[in-house]
PDB file of N, CA and C in Angstrom:
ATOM      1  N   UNK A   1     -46.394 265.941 125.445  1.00  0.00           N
ATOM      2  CA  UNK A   1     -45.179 266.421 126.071  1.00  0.00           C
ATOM      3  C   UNK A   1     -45.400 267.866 126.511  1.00  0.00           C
ATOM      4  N   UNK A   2     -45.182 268.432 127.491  1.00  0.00           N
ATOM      5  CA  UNK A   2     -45.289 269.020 128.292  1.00  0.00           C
ATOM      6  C   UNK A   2     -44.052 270.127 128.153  1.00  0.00           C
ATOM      7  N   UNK A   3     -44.198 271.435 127.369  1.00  0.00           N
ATOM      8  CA  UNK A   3     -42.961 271.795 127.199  1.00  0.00           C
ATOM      9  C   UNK A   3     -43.039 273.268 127.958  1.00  0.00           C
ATOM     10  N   UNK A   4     -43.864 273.968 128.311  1.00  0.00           N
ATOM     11  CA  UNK A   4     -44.469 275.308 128.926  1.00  0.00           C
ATOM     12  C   UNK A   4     -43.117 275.661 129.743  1.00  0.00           C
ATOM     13  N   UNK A   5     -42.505 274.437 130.780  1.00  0.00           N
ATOM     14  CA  UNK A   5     -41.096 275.158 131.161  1.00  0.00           C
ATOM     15  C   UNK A   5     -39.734 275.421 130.383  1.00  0.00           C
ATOM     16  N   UNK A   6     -39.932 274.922 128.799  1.00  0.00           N
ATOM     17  CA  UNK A   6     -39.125 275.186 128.284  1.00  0.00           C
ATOM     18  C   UNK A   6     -38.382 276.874 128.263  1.00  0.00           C
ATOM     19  N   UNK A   7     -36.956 276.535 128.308  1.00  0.00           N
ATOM     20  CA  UNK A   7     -36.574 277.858 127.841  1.00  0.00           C
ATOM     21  C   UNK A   7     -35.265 277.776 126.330  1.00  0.00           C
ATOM     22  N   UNK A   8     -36.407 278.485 125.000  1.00  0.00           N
ATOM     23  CA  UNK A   8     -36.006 278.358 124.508  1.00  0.00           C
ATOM     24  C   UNK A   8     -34.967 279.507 123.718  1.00  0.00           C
ATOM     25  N   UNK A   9     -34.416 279.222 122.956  1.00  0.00           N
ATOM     26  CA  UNK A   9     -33.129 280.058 122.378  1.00  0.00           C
ATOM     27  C   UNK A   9     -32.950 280.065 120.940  1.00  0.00           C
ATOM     28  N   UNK A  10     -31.906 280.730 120.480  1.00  0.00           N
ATOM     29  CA  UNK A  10     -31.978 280.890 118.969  1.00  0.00           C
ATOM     30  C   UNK A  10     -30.215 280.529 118.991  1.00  0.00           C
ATOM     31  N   UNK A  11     -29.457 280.079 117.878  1.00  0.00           N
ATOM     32  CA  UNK A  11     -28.343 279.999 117.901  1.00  0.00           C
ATOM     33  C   UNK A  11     -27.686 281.425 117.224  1.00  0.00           C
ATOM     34  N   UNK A  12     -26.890 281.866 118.060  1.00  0.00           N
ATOM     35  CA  UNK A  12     -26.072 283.238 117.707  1.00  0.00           C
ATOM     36  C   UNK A  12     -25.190 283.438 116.505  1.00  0.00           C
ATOM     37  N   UNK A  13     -25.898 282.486 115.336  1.00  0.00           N
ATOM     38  CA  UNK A  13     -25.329 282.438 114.062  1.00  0.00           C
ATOM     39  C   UNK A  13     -26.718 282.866 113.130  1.00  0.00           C
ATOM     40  N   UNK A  14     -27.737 282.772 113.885  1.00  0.00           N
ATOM     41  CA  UNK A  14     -28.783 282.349 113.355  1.00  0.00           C
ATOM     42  C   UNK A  14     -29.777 284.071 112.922  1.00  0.00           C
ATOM     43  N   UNK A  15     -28.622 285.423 112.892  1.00  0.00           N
ATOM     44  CA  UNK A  15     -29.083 286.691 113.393  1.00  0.00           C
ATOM     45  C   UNK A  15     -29.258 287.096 111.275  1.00  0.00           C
ATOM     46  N   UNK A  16     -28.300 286.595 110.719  1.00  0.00           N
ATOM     47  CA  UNK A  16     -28.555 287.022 109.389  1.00  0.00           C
ATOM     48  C   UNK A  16     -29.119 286.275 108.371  1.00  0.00           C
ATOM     49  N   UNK A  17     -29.977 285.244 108.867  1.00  0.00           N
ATOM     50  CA  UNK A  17     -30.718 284.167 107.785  1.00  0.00           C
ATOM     51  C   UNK A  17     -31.801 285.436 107.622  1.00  0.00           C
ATOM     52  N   UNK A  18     -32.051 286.434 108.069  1.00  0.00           N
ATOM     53  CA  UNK A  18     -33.911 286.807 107.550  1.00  0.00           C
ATOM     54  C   UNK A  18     -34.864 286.201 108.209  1.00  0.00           C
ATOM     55  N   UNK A  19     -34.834 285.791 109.157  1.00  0.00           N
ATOM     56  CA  UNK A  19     -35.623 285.075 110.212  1.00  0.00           C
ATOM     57  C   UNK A  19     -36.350 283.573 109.931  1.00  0.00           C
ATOM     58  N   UNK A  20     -35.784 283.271 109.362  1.00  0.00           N
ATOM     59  CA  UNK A  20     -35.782 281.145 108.920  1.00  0.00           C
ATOM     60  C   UNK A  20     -34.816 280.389 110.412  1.00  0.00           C
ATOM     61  N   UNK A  21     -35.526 280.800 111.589  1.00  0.00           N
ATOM     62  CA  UNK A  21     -34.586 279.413 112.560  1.00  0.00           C
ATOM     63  C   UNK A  21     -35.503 279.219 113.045  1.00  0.00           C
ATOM     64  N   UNK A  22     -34.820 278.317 113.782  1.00  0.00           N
ATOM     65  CA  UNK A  22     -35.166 277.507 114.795  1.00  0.00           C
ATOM     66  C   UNK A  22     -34.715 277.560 115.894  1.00  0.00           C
ATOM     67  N   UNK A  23     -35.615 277.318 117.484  1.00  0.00           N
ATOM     68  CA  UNK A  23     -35.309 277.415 118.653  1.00  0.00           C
ATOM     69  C   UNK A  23     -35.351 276.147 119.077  1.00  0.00           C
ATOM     70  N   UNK A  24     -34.312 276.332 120.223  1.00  0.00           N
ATOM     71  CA  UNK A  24     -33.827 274.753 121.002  1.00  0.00           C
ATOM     72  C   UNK A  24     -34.025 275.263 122.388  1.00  0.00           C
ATOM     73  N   UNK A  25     -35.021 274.297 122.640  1.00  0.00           N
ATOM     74  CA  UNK A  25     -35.263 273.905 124.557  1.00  0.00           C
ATOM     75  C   UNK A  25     -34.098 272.869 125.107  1.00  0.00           C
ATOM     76  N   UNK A  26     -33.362 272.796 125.706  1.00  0.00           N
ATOM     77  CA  UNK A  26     -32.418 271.920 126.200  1.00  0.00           C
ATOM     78  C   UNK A  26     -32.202 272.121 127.670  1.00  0.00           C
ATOM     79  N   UNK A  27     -33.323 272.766 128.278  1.00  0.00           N
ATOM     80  CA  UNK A  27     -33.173 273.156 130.022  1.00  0.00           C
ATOM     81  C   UNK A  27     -34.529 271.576 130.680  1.00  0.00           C
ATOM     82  N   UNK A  28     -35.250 270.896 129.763  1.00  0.00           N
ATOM     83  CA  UNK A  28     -35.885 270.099 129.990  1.00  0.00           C
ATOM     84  C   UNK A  28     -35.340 268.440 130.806  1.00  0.00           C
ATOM     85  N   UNK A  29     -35.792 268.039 131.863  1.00  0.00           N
ATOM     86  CA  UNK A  29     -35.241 266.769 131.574  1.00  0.00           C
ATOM     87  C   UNK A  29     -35.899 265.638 130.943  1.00  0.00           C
ATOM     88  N   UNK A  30     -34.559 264.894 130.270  1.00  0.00           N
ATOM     89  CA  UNK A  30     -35.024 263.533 128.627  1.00  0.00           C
ATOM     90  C   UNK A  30     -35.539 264.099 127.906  1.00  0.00           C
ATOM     91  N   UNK A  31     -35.812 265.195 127.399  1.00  0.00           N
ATOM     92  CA  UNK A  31     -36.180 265.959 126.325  1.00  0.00           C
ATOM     93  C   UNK A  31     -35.241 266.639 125.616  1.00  0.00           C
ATOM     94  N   UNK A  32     -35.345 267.284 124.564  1.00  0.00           N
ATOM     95  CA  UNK A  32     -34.686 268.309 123.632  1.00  0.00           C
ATOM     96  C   UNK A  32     -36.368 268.866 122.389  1.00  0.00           C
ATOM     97  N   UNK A  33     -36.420 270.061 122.918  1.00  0.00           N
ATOM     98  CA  UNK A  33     -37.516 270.689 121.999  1.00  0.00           C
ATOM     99  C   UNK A  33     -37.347 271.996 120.790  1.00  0.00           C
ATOM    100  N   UNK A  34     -37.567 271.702 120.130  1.00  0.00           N
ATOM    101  CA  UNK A  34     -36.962 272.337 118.795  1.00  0.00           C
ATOM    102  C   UNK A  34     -38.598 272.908 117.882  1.00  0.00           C
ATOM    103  N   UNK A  35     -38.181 274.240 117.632  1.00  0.00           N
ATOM    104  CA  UNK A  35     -39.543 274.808 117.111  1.00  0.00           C
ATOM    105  C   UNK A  35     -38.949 275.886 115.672  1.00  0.00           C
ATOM    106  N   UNK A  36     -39.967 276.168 114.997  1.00  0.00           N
ATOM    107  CA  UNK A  36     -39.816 277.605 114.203  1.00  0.00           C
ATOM    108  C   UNK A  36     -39.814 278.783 115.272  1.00  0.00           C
ATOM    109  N   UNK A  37     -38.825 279.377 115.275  1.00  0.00           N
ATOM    110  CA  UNK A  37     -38.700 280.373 115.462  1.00  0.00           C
ATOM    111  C   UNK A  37     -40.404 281.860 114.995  1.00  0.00           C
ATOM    112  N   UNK A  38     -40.611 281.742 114.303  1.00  0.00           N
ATOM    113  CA  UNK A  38     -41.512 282.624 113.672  1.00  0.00           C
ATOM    114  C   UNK A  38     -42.727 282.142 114.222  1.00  0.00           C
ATOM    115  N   UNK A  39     -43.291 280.647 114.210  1.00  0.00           N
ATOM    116  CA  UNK A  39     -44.368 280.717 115.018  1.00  0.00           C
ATOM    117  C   UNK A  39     -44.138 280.037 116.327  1.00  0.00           C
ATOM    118  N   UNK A  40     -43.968 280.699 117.248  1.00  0.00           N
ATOM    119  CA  UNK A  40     -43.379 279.920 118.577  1.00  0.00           C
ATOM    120  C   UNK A  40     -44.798 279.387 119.525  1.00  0.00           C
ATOM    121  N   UNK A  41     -45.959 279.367 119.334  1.00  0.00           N
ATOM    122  CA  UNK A  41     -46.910 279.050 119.724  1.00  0.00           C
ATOM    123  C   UNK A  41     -47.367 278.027 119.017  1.00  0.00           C
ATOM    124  N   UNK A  42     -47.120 277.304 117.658  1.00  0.00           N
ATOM    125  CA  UNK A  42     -46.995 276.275 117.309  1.00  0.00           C
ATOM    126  C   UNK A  42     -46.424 275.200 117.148  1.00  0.00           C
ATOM    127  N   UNK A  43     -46.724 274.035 116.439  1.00  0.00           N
ATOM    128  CA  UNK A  43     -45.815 272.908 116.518  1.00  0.00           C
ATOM    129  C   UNK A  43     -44.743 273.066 117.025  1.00  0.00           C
ATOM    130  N   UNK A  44     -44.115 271.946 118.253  1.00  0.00           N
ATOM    131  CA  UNK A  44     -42.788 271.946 118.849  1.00  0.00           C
ATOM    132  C   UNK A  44     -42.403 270.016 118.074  1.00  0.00           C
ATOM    133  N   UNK A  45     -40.827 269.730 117.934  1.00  0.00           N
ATOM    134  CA  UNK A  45     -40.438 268.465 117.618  1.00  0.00           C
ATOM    135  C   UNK A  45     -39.967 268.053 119.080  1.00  0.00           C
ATOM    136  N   UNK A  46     -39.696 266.903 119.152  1.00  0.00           N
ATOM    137  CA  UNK A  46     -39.272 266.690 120.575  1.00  0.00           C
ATOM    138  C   UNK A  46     -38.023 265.322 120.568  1.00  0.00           C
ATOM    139  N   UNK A  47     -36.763 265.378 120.931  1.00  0.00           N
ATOM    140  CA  UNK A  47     -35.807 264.667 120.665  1.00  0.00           C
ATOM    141  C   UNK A  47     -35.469 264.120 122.114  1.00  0.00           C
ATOM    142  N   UNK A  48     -35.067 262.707 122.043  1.00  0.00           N
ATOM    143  CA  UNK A  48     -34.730 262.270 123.150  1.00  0.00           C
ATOM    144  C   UNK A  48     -32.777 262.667 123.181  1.00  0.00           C
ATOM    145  N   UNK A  49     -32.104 262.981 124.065  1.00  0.00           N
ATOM    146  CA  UNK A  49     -30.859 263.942 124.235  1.00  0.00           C
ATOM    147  C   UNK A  49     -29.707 263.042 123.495  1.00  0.00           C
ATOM    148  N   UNK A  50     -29.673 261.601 123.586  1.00  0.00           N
ATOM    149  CA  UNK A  50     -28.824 260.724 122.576  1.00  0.00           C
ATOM    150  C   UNK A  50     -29.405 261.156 120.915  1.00  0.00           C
ATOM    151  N   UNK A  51     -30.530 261.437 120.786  1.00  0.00           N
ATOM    152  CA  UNK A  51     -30.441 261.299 119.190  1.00  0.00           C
ATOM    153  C   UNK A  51     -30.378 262.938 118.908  1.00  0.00           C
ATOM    154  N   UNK A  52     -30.482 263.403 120.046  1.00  0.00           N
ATOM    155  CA  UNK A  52     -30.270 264.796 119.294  1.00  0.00           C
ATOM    156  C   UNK A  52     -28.879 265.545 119.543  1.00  0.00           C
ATOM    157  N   UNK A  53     -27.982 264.501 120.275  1.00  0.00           N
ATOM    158  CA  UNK A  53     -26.315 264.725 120.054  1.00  0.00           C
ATOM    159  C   UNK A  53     -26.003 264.319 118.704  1.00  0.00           C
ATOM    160  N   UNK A  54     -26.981 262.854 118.133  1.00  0.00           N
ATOM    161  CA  UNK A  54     -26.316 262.181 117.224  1.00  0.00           C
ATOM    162  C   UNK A  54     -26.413 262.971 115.851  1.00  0.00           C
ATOM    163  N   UNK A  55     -27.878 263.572 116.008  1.00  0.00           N
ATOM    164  CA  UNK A  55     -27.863 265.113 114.873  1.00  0.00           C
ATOM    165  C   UNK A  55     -27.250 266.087 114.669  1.00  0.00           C
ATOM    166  N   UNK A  56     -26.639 266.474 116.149  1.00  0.00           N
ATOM    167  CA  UNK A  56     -25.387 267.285 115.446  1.00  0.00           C
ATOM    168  C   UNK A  56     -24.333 267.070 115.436  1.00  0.00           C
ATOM    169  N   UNK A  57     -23.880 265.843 115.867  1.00  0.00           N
ATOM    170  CA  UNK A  57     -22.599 266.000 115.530  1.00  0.00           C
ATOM    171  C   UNK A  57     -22.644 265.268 113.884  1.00  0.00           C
ATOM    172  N   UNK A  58     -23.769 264.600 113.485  1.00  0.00           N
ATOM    173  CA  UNK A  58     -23.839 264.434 111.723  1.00  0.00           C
ATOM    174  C   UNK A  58     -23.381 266.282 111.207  1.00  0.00           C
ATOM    175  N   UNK A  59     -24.234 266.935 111.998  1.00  0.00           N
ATOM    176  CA  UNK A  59     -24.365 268.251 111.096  1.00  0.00           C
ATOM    177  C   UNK A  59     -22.776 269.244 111.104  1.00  0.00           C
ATOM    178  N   UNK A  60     -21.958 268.651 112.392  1.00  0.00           N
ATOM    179  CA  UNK A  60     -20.879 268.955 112.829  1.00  0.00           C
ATOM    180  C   UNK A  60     -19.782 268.394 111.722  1.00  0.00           C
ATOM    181  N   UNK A  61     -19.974 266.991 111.256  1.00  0.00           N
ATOM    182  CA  UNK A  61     -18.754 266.546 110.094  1.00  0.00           C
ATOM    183  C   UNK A  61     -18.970 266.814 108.779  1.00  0.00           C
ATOM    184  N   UNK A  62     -20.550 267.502 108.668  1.00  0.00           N
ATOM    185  CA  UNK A  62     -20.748 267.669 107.177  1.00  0.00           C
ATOM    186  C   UNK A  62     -19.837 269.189 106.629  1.00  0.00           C
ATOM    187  N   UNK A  63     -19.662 270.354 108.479  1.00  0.00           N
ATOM    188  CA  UNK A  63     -19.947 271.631 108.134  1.00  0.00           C
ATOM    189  C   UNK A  63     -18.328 271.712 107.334  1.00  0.00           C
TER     190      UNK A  63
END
């Protein structure tokens, strides 16, 4: 997968963990790419856009 045009982001909650996030590519098309933040030149996960609605909105009824 081919992610080099990704543009990725940090969530604006994500400023007082101590630097433990994660970045989300969501400018891709049929993709969703999700990385560590800390090493951004490594491993990326890669979600097709139905299962990675279906992850948050799990993470949305737990909050």
């Amino acid at each position: 997968m081919d992610l080099s045009n990704a543009q990725w982001r940090k969530s604006t909650r994500s400023g007082a963990s101590g630097g433990n996030c994660v970045e989300v590519a969501d400018n891709l098309a049929g993709v969703i790419g999700v990385r560590d933040s800390k090493d951004p030149t490594g491993p990326a996960l890669t979600f097709r856009p139905a299962a990675w609605r279906t992850f948050i909105n799990q993470l949305a009824e737990r909050a």
